[in-house]
N, C-alpha and C. Protein backbone atom coordinates (compact mmCIF):
# COMPACT_ATOMS: atom_id res chain seq x y z
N UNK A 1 24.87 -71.43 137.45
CA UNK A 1 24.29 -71.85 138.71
C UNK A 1 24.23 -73.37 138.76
N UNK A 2 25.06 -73.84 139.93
CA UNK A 2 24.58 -75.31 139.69
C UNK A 2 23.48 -75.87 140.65
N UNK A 3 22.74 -76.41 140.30
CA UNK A 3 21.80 -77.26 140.77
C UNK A 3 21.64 -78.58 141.51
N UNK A 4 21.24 -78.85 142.12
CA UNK A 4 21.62 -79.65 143.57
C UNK A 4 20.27 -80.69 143.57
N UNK A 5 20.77 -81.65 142.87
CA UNK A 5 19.44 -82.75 142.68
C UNK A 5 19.41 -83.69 143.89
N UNK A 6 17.90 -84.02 144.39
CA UNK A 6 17.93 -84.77 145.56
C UNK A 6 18.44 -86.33 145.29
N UNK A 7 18.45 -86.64 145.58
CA UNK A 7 19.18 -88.53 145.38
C UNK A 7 17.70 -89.16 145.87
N UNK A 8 17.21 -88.70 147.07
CA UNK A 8 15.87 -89.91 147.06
C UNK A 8 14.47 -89.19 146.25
N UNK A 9 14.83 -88.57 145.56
CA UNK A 9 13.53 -87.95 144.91
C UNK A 9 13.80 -89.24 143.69
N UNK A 10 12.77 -90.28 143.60
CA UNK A 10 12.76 -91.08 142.59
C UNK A 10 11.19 -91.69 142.45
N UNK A 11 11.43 -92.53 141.66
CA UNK A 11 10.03 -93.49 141.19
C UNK A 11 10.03 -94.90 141.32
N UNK A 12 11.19 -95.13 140.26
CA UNK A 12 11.72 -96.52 139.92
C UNK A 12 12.91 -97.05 140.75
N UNK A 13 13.11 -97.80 141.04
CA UNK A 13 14.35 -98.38 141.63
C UNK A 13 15.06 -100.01 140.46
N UNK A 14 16.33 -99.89 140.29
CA UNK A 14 16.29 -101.42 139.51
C UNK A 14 17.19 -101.93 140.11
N UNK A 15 17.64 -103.02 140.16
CA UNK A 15 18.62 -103.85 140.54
C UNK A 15 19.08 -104.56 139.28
N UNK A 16 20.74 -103.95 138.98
CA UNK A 16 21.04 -104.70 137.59
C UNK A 16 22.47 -105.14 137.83
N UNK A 17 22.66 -106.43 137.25
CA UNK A 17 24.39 -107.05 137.47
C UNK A 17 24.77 -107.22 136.19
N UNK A 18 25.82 -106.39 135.98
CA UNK A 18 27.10 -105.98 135.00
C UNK A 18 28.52 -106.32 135.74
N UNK A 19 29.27 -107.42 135.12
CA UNK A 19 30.26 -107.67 134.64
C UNK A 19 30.59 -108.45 135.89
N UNK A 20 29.42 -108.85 136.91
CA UNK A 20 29.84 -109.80 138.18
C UNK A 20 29.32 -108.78 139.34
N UNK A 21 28.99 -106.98 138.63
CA UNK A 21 29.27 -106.33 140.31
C UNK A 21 27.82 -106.27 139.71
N UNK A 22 26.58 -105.44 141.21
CA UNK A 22 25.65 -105.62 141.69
C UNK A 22 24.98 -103.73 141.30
N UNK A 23 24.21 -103.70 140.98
CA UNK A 23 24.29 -101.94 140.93
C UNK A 23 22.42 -102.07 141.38
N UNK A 24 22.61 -100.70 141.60
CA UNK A 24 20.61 -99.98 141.81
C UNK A 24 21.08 -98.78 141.11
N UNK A 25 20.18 -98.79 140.31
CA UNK A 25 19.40 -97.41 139.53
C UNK A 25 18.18 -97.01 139.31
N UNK A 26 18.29 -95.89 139.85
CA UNK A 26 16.89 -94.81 140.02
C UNK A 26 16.45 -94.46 138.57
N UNK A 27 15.50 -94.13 138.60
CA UNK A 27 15.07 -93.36 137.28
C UNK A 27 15.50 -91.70 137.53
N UNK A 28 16.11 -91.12 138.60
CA UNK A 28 16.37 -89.67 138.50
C UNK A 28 18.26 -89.95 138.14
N UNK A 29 18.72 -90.98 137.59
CA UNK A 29 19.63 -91.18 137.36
C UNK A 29 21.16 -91.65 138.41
N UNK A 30 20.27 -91.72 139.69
CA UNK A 30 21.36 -91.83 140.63
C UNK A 30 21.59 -93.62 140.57
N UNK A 31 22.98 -93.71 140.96
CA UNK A 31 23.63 -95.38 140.79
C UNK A 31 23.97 -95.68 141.94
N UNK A 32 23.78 -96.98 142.59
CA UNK A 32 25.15 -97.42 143.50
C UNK A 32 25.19 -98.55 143.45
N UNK A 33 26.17 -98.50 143.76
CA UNK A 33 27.23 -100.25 143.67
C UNK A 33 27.15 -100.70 144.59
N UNK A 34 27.12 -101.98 144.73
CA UNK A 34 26.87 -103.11 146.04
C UNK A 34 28.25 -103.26 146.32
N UNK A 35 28.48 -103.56 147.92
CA UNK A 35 29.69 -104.00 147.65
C UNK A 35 29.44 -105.43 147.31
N UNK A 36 31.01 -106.31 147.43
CA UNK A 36 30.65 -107.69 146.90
C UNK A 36 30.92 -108.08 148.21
N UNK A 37 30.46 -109.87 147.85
CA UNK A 37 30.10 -110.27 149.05
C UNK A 37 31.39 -110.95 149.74
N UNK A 38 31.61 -111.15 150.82
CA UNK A 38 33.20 -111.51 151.45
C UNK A 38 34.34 -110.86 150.89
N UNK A 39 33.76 -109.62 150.23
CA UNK A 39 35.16 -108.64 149.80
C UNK A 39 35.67 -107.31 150.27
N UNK A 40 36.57 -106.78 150.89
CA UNK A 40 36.81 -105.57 150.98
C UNK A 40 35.92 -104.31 150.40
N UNK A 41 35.85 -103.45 151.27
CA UNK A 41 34.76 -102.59 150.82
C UNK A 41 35.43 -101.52 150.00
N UNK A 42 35.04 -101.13 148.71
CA UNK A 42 35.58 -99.93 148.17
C UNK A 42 35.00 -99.13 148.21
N UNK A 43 35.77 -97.67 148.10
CA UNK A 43 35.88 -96.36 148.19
C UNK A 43 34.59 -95.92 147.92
N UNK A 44 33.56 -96.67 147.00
CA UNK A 44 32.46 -95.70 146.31
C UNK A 44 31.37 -97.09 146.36
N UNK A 45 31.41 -98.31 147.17
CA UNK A 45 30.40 -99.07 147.61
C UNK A 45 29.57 -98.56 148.37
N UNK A 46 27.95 -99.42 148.07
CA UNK A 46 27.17 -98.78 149.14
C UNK A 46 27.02 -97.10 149.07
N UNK A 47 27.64 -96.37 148.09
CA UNK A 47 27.28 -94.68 148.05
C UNK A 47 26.21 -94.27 146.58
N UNK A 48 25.47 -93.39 147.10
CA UNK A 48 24.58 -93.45 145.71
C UNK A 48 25.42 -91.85 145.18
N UNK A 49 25.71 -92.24 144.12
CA UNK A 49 26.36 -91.34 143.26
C UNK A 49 25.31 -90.55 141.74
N UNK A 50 25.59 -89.74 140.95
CA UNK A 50 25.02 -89.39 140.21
C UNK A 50 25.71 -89.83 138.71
N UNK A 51 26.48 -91.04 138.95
CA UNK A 51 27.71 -91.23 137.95
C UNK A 51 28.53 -91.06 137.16
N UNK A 52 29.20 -89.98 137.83
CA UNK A 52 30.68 -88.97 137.88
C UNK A 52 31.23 -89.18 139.55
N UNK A 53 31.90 -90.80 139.48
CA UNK A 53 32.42 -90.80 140.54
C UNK A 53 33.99 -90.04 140.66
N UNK A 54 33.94 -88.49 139.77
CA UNK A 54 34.90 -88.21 140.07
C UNK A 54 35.33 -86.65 140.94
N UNK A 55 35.61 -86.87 141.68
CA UNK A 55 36.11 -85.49 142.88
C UNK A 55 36.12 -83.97 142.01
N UNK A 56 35.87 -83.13 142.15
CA UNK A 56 35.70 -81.38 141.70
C UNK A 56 37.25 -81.73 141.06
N UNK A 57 37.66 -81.88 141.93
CA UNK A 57 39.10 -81.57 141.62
C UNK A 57 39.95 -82.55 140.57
N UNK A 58 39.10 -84.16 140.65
CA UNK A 58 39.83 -84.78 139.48
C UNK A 58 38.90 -83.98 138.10
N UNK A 59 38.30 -83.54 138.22
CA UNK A 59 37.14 -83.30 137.19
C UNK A 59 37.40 -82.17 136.12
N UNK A 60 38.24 -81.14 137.14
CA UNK A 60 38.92 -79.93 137.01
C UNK A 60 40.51 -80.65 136.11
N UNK A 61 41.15 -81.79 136.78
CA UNK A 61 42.22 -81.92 136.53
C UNK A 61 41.84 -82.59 134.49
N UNK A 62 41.34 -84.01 134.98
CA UNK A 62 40.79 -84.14 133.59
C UNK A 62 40.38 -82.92 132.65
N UNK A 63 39.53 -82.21 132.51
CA UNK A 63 39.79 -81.19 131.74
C UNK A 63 40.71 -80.00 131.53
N UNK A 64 41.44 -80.30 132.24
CA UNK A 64 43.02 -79.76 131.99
C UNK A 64 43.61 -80.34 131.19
N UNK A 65 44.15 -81.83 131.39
CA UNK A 65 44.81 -82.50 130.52
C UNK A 65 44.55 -82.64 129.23
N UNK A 66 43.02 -82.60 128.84
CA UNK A 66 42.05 -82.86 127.54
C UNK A 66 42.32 -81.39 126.95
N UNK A 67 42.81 -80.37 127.32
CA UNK A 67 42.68 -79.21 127.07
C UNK A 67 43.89 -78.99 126.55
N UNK A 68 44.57 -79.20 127.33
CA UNK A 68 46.18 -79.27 126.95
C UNK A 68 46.87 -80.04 125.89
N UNK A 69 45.92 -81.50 125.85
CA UNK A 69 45.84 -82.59 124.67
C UNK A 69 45.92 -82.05 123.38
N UNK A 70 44.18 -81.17 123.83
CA UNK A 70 43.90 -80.62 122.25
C UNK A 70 44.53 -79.87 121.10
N UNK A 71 45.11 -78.97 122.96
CA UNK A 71 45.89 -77.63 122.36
C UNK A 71 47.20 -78.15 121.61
N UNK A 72 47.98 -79.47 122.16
CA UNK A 72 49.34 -79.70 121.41
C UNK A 72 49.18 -80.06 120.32
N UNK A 73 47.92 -81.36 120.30
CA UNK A 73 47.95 -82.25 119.06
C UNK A 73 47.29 -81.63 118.31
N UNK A 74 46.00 -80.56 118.57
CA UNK A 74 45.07 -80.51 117.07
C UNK A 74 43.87 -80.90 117.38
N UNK A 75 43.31 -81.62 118.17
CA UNK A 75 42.39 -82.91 118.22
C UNK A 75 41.34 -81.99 119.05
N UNK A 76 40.07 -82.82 119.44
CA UNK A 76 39.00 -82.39 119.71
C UNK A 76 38.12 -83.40 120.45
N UNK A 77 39.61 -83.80 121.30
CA UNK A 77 38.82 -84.85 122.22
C UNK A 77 38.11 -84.52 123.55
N UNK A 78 37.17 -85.47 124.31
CA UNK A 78 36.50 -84.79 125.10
C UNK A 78 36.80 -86.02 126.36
N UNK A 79 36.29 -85.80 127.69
CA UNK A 79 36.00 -86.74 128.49
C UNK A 79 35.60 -88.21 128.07
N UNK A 80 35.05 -88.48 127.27
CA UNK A 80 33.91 -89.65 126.93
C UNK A 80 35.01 -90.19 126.19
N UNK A 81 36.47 -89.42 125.76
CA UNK A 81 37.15 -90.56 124.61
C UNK A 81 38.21 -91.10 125.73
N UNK A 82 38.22 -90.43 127.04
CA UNK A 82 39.44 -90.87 128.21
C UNK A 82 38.86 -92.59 128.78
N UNK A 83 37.60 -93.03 128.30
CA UNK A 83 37.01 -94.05 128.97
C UNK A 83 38.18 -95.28 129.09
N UNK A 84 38.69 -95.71 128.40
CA UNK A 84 40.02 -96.13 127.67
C UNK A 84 40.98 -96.57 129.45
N UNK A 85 41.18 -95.02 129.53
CA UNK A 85 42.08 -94.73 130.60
C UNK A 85 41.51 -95.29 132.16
N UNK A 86 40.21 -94.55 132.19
CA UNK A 86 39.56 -94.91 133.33
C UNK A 86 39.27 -96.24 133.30
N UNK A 87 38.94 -97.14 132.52
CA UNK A 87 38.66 -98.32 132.14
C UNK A 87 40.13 -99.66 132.69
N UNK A 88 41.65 -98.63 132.51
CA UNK A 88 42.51 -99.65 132.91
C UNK A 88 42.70 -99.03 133.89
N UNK A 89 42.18 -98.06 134.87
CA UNK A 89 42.40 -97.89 136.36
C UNK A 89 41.76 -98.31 137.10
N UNK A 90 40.62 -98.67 136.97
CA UNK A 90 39.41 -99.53 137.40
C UNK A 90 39.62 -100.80 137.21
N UNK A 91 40.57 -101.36 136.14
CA UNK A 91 41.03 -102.81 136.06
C UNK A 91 42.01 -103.10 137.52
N UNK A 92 42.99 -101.79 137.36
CA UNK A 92 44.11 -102.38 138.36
C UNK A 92 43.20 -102.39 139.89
N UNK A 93 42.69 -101.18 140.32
CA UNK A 93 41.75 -101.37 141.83
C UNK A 93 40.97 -102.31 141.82
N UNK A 94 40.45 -103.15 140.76
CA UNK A 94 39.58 -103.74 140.73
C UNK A 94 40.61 -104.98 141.14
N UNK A 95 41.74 -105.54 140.92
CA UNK A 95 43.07 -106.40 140.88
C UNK A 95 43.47 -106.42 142.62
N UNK A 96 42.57 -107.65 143.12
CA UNK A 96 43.30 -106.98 144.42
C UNK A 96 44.57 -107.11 144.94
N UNK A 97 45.51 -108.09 144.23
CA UNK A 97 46.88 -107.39 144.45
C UNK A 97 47.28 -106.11 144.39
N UNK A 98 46.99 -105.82 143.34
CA UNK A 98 47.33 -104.16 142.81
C UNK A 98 46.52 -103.71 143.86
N UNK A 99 45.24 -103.37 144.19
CA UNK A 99 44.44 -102.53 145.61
C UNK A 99 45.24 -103.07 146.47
N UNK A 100 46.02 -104.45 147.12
CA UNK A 100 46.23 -103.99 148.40
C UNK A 100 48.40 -103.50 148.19
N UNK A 101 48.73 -103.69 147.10
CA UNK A 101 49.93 -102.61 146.99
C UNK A 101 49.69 -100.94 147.08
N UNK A 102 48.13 -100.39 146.52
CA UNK A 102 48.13 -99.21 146.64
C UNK A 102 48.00 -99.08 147.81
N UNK A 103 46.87 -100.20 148.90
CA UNK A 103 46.48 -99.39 149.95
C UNK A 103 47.68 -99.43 150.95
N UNK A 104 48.82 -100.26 151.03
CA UNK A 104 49.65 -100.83 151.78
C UNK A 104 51.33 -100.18 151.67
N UNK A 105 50.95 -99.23 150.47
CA UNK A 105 52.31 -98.72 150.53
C UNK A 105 52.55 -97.28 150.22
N UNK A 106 53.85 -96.54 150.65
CA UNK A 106 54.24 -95.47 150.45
C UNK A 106 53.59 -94.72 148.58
N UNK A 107 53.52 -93.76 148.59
CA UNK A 107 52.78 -93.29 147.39
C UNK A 107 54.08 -93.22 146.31
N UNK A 108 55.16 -92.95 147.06
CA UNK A 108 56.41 -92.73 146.36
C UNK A 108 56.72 -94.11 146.27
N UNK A 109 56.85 -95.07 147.00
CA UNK A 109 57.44 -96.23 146.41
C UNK A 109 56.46 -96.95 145.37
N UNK A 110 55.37 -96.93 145.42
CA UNK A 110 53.90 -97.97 144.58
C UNK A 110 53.87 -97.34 143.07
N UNK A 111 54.26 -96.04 143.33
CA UNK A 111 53.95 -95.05 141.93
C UNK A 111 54.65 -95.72 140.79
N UNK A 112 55.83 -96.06 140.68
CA UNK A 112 56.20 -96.16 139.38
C UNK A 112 56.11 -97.39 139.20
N UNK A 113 55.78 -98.15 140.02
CA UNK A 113 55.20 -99.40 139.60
C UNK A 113 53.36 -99.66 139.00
N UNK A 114 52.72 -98.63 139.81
CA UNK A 114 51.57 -98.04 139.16
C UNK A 114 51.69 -97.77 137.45
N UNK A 115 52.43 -97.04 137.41
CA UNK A 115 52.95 -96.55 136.31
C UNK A 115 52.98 -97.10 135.07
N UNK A 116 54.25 -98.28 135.14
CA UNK A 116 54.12 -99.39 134.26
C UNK A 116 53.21 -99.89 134.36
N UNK A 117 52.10 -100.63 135.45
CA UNK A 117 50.86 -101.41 134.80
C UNK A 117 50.09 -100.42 134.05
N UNK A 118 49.99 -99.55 134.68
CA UNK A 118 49.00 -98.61 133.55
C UNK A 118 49.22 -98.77 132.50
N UNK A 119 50.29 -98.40 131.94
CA UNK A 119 50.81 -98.41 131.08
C UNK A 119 50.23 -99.09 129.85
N UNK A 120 50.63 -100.64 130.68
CA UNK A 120 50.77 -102.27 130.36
C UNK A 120 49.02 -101.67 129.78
N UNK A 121 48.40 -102.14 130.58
CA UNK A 121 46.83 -101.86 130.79
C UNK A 121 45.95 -101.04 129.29
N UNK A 122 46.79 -99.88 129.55
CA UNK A 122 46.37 -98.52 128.26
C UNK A 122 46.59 -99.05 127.00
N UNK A 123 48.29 -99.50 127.14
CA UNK A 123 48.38 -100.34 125.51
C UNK A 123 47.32 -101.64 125.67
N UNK A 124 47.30 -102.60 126.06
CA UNK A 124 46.42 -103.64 125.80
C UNK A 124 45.12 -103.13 125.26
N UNK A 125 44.30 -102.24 126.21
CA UNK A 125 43.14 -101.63 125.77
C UNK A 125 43.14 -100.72 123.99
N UNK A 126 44.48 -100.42 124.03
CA UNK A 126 44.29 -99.76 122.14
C UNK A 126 44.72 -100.48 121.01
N UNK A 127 45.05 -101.70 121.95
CA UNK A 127 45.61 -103.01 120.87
C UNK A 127 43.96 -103.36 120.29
N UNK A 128 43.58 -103.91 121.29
CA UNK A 128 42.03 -104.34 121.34
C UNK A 128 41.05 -103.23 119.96
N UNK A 129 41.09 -102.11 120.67
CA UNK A 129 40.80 -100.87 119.41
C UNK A 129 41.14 -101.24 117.79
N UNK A 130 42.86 -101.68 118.11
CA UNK A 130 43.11 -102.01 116.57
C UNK A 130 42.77 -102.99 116.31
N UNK A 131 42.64 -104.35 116.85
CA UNK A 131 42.14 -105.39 116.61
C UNK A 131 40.45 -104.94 116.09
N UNK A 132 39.96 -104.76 116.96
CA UNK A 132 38.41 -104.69 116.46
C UNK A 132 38.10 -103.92 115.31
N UNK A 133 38.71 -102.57 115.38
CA UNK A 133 38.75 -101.71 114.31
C UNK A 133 39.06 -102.73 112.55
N UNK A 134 40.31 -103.39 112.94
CA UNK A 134 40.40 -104.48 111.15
C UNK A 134 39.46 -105.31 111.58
N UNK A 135 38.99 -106.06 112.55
CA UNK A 135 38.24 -107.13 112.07
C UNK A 135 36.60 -106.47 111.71
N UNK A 136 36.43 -105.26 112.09
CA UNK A 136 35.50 -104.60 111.75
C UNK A 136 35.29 -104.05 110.19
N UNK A 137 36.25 -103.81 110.23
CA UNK A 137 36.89 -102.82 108.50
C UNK A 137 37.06 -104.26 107.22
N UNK A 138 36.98 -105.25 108.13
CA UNK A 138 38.07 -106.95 106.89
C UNK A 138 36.88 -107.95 107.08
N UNK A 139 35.73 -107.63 107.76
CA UNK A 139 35.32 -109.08 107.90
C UNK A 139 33.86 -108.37 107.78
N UNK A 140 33.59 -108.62 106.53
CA UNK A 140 31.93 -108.52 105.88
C UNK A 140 30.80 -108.81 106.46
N UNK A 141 30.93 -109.82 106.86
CA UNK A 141 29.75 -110.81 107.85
C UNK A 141 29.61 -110.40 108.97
N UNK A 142 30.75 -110.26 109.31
CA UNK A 142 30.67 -109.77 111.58
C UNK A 142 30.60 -108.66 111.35
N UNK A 143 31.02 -107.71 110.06
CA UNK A 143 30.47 -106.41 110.26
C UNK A 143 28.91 -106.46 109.76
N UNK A 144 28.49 -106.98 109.20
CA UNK A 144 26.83 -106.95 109.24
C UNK A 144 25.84 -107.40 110.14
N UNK A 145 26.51 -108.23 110.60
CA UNK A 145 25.75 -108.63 112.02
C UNK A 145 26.03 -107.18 112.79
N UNK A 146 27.00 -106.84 113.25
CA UNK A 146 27.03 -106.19 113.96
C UNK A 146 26.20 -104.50 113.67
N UNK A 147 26.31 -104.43 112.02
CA UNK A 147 25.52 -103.01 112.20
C UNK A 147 24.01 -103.56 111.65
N UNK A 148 23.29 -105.21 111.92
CA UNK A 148 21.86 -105.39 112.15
C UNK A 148 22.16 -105.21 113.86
N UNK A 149 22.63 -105.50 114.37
CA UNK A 149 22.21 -105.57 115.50
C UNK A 149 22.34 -103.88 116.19
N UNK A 150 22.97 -103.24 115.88
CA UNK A 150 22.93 -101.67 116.35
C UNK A 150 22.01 -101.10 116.09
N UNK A 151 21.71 -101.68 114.21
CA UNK A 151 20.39 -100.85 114.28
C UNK A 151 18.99 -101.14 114.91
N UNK A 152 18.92 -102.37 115.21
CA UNK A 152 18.14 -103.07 115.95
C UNK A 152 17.59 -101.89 117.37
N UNK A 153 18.87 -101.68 118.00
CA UNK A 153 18.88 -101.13 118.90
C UNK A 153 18.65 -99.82 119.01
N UNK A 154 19.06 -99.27 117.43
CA UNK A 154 19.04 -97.95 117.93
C UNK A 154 17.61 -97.16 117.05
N UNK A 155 16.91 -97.90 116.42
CA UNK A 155 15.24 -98.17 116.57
C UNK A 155 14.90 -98.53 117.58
N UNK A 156 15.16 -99.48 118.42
CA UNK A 156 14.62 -99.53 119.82
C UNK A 156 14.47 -98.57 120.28
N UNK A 157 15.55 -98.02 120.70
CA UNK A 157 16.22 -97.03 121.57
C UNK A 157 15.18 -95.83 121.11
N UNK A 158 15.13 -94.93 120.09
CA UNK A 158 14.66 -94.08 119.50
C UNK A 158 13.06 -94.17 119.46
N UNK A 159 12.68 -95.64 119.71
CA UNK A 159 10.37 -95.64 119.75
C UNK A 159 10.82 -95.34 121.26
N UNK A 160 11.92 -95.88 122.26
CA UNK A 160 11.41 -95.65 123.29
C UNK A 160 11.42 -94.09 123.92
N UNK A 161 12.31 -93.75 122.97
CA UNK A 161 12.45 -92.06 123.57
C UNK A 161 11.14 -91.09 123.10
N UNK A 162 10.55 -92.04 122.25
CA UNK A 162 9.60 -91.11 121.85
C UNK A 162 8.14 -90.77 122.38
């Protein structure tokens, strides 16, 4: 049975800016994005979402592919490891050349040019992976900073849940 949560049933309201864009979050978990200012409005500005801005049907499709993934390779990946992917599709819409080639052209002609940036995009993002991964694995110091500072957090994190 699914359950049908109200969007203005809340308490808290916040106003928080990540990475330049503008967001509100509720404490019943609902998000929305500002649009920006003197910019074209996107698809999911101004909408309060529950943050799965993704359609039944991409949602359905993604766990198809993850399914199909698993089944060829072995693996036991889930939604949360595709971030990667969604991360360089949100780069290119976010690119407003790239947004106004998608919005401005045939689906058949833009696609395989889509294609290759993705592409471009996906590798850069698992270069980065390998990069961080050795300098994580080779470098003593930045890896200790880095697991004081997690744990920092994830004692934080853990008095506050309690």
């Amino acid at each position: 049975m699914i359950q049908v949560a109200d969007i203005d049933a809340f308490q808290t309201e916040l106003r928080i800016t990540y990475r330049g864009e503008t967001y509100l979050a509720r404490d019943n978990g609902a998000v929305l994005r500002r649009a920006r200012e003197g910019r074209r409005i996107r698809p999911l500005d101004e909408t309060w979402t529950f943050g799965n801005p993704f359609t039944e049907e991409e949602t359905r499709a993604l766990s198809e592919i993850i399914a199909a993934f698993n089944d060829r390779h072995g693996t036991d990946f889930s939604e949360e490891d595709y971030v990667r992917f969604e991360a360089a599709r949100a780069d290119i819409v976010a690119d407003e050349d790239w947004a106004a080639r998608l919005r401005n052209n045939a689906p058949g002609d833009v696609r395989p040019h889509f294609d290759t940036e993705f592409m471009r995009r996906a590798i850069q993002a698992f270069q980065r992976d390998n990069e961080m991964r050795n300098a994580f694995l080779t470098d003593e110091e930045a890896r200790r900073m880095l697991m004081d500072l997690m744990f920092r957090r994830a004692v934080r994190e853990a008095g506050e849940a309690a």
